[in-house]
N, C-alpha and C. Protein backbone atom coordinates (compact mmCIF):
# COMPACT_ATOMS: atom_id res chain seq x y z
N UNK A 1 -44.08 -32.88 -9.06
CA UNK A 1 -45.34 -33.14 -8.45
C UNK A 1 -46.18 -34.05 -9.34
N UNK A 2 -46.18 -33.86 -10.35
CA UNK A 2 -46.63 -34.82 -11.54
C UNK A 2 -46.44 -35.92 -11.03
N UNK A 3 -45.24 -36.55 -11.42
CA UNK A 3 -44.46 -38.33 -10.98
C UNK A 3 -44.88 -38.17 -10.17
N UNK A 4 -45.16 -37.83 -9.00
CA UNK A 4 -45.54 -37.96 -7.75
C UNK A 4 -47.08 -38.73 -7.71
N UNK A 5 -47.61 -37.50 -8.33
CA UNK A 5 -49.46 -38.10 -8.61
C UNK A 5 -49.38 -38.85 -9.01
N UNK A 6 -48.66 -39.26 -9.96
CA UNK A 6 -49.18 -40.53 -10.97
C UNK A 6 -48.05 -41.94 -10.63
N UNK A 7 -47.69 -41.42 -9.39
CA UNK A 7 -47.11 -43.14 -8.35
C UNK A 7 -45.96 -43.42 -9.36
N UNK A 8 -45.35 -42.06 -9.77
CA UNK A 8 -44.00 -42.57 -10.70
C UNK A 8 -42.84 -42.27 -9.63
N UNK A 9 -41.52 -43.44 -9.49
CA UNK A 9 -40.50 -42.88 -9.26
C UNK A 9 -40.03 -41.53 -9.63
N UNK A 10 -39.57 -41.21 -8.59
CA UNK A 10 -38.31 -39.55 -9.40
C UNK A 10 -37.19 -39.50 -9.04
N UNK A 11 -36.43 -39.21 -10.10
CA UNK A 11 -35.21 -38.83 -10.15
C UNK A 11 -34.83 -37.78 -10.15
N UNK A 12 -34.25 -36.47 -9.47
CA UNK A 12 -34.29 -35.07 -9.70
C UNK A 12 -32.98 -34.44 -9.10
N UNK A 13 -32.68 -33.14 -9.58
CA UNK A 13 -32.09 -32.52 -8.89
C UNK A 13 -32.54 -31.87 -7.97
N UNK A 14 -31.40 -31.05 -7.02
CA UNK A 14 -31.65 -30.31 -6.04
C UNK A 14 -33.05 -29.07 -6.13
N UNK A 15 -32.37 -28.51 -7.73
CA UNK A 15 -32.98 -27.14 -8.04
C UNK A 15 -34.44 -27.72 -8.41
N UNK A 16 -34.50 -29.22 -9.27
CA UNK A 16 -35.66 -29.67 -9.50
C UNK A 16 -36.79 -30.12 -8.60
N UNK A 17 -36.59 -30.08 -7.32
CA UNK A 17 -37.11 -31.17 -6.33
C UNK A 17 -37.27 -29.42 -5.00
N UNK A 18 -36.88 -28.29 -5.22
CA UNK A 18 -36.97 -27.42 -4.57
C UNK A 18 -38.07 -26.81 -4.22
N UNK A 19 -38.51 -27.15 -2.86
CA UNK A 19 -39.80 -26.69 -2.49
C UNK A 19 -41.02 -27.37 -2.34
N UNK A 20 -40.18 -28.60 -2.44
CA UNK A 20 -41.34 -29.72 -2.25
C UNK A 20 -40.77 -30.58 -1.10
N UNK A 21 -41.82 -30.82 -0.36
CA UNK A 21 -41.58 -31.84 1.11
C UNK A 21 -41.41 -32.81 0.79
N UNK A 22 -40.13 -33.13 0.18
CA UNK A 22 -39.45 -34.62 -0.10
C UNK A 22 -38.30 -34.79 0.41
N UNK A 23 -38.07 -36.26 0.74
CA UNK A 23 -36.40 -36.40 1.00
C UNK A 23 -35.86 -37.43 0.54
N UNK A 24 -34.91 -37.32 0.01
CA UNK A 24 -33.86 -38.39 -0.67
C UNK A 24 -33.85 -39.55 -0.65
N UNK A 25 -34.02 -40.43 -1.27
CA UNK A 25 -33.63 -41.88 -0.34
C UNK A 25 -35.03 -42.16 -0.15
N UNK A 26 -36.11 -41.52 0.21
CA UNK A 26 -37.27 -41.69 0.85
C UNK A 26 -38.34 -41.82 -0.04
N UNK A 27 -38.57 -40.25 -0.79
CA UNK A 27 -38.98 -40.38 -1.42
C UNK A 27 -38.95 -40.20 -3.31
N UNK A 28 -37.33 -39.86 -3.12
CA UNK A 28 -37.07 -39.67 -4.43
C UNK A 28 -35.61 -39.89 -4.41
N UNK A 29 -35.08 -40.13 -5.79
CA UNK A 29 -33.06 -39.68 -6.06
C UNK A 29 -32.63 -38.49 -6.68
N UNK A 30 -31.74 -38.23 -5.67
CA UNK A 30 -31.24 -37.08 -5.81
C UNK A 30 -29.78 -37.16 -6.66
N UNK A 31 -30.04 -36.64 -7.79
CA UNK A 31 -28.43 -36.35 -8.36
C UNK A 31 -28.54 -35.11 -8.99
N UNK A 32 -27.12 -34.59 -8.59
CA UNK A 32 -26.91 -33.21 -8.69
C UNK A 32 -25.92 -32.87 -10.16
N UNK A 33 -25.35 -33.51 -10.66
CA UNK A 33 -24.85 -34.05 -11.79
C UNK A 33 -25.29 -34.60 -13.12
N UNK A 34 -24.71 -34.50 -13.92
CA UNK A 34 -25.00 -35.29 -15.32
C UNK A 34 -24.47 -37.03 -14.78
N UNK A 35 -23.31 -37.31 -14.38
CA UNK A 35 -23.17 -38.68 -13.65
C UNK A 35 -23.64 -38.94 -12.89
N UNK A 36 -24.36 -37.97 -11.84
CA UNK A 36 -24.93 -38.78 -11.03
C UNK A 36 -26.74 -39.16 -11.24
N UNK A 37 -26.72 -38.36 -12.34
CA UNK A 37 -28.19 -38.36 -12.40
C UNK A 37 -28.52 -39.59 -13.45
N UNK A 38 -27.13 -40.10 -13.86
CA UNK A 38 -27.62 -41.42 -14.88
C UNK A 38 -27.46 -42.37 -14.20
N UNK A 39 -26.27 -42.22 -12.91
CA UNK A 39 -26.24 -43.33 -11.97
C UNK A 39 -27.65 -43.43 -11.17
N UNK A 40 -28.08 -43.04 -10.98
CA UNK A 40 -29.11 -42.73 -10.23
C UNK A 40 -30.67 -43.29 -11.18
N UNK A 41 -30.28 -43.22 -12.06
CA UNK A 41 -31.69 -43.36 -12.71
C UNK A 41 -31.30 -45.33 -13.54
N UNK A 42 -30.19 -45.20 -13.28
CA UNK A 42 -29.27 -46.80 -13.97
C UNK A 42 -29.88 -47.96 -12.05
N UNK A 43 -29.85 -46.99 -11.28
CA UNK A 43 -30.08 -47.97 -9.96
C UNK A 43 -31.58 -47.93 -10.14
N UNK A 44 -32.45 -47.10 -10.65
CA UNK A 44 -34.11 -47.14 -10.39
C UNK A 44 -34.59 -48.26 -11.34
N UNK A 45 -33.77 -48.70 -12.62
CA UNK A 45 -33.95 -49.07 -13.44
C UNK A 45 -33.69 -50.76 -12.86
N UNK A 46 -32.85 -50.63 -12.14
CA UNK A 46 -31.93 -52.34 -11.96
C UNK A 46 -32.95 -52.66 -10.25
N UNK A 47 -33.74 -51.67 -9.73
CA UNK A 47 -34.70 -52.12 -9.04
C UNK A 47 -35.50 -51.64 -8.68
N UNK A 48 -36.55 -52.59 -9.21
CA UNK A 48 -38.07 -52.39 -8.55
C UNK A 48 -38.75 -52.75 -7.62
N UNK A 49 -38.16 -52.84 -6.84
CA UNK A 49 -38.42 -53.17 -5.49
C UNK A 49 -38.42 -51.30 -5.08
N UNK A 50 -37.27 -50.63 -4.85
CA UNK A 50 -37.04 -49.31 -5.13
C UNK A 50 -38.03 -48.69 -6.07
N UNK A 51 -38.00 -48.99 -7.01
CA UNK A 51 -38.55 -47.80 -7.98
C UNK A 51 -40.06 -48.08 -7.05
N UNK A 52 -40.80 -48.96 -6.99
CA UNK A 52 -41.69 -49.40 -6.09
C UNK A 52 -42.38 -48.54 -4.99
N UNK A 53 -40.98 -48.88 -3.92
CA UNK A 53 -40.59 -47.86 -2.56
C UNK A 53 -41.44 -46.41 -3.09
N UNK A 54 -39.98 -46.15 -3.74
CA UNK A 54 -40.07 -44.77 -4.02
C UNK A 54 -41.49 -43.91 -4.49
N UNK A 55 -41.75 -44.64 -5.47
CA UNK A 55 -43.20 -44.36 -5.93
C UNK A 55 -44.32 -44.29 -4.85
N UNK A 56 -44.37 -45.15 -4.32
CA UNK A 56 -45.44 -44.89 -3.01
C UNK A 56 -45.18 -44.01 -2.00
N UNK A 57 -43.89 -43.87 -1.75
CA UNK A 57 -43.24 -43.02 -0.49
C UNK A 57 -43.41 -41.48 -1.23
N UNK A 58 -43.35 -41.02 -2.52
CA UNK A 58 -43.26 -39.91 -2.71
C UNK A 58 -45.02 -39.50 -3.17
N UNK A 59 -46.01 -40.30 -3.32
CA UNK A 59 -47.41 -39.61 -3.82
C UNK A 59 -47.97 -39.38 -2.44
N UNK A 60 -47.35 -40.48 -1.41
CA UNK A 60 -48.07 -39.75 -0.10
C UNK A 60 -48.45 -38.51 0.36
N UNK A 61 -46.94 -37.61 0.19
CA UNK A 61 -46.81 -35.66 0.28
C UNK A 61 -47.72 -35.20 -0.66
N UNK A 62 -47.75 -36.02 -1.83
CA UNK A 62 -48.87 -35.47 -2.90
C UNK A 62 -50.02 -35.37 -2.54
N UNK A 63 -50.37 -36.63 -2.14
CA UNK A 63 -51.74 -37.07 -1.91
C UNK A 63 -52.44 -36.23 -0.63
N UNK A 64 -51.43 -35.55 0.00
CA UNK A 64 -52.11 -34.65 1.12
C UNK A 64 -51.90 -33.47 1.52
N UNK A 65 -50.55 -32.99 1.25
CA UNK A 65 -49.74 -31.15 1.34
C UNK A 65 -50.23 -30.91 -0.05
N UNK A 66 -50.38 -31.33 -1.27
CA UNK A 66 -50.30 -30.19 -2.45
C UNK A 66 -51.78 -30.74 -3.05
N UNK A 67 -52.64 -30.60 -2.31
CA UNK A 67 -54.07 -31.12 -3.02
C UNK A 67 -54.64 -29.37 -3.03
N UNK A 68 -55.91 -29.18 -3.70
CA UNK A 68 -56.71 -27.88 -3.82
C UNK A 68 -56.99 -28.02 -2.38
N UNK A 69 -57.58 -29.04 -1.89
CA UNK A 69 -58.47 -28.82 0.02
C UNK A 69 -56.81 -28.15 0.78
N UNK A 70 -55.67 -28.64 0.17
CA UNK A 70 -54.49 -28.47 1.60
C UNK A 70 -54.76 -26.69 0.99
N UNK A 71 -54.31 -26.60 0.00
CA UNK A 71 -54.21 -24.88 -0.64
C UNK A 71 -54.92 -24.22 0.00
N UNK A 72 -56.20 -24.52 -0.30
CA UNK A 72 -57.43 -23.70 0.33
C UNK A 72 -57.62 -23.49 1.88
N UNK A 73 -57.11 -24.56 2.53
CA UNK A 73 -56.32 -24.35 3.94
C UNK A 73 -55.24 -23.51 4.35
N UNK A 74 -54.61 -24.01 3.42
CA UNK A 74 -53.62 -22.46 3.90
C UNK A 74 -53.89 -21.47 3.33
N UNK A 75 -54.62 -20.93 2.36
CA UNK A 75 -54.89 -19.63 1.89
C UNK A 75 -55.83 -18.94 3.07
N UNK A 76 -56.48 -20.15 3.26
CA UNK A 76 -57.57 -19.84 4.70
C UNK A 76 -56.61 -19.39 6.38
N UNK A 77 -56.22 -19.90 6.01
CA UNK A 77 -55.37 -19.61 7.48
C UNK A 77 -54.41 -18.34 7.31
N UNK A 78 -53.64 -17.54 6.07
CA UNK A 78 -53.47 -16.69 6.05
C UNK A 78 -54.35 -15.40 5.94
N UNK A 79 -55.44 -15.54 5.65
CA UNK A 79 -56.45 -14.15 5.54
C UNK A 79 -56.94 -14.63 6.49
N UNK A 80 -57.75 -15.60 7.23
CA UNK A 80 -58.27 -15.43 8.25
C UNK A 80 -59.66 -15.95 7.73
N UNK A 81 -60.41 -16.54 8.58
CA UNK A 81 -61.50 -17.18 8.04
C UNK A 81 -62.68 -16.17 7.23
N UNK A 82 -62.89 -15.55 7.76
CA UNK A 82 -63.88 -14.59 7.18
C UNK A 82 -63.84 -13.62 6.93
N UNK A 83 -62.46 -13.11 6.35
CA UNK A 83 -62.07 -11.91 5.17
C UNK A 83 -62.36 -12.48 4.13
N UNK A 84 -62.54 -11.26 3.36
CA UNK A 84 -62.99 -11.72 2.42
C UNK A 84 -61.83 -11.75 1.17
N UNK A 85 -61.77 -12.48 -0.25
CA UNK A 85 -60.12 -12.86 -0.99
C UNK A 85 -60.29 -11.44 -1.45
């Protein structure tokens, strides 16, 4: 979520990237491996056009599902507006 905020490409694994509304290719690389995770980070490196992509495509989810206002929305929508925390 970090790289994300701060408009960095990511490179991650499965277990690393778990639970966050991202997808492959889209908004991040996925390698599940020690080879694939250098291949993977050897292609972000050889383009920025991509690393680019990626960076913008992945702070979007940031910039609007994992802010304090989205939280406080859903914390709100599970208790109910006017229970109290």
């Amino acid at each position: 979520m970090e790289a994300f905020s701060y408009r960095r490409p990511v490179v991650s694994t499965s277990v690393g990237i778990e639970g966050i509304a991202a997808r492959p290719e889209k908004h991040f690389l996925l390698g599940d491996s020690p080879p694939k995770l250098a291949e993977r980070c050897v292609r972000l490196m050889a383009s920025p056009v991509l690393a680019d992509r990626l960076a913008g495509a992945g702070h979007a989810p940031c910039s609007s599902a994992y802010t304090i206002e989205a939280a406080a929305d859903r914390l709100a929508s599970c208790i109910g507006e006017g229970d109290p925390l």
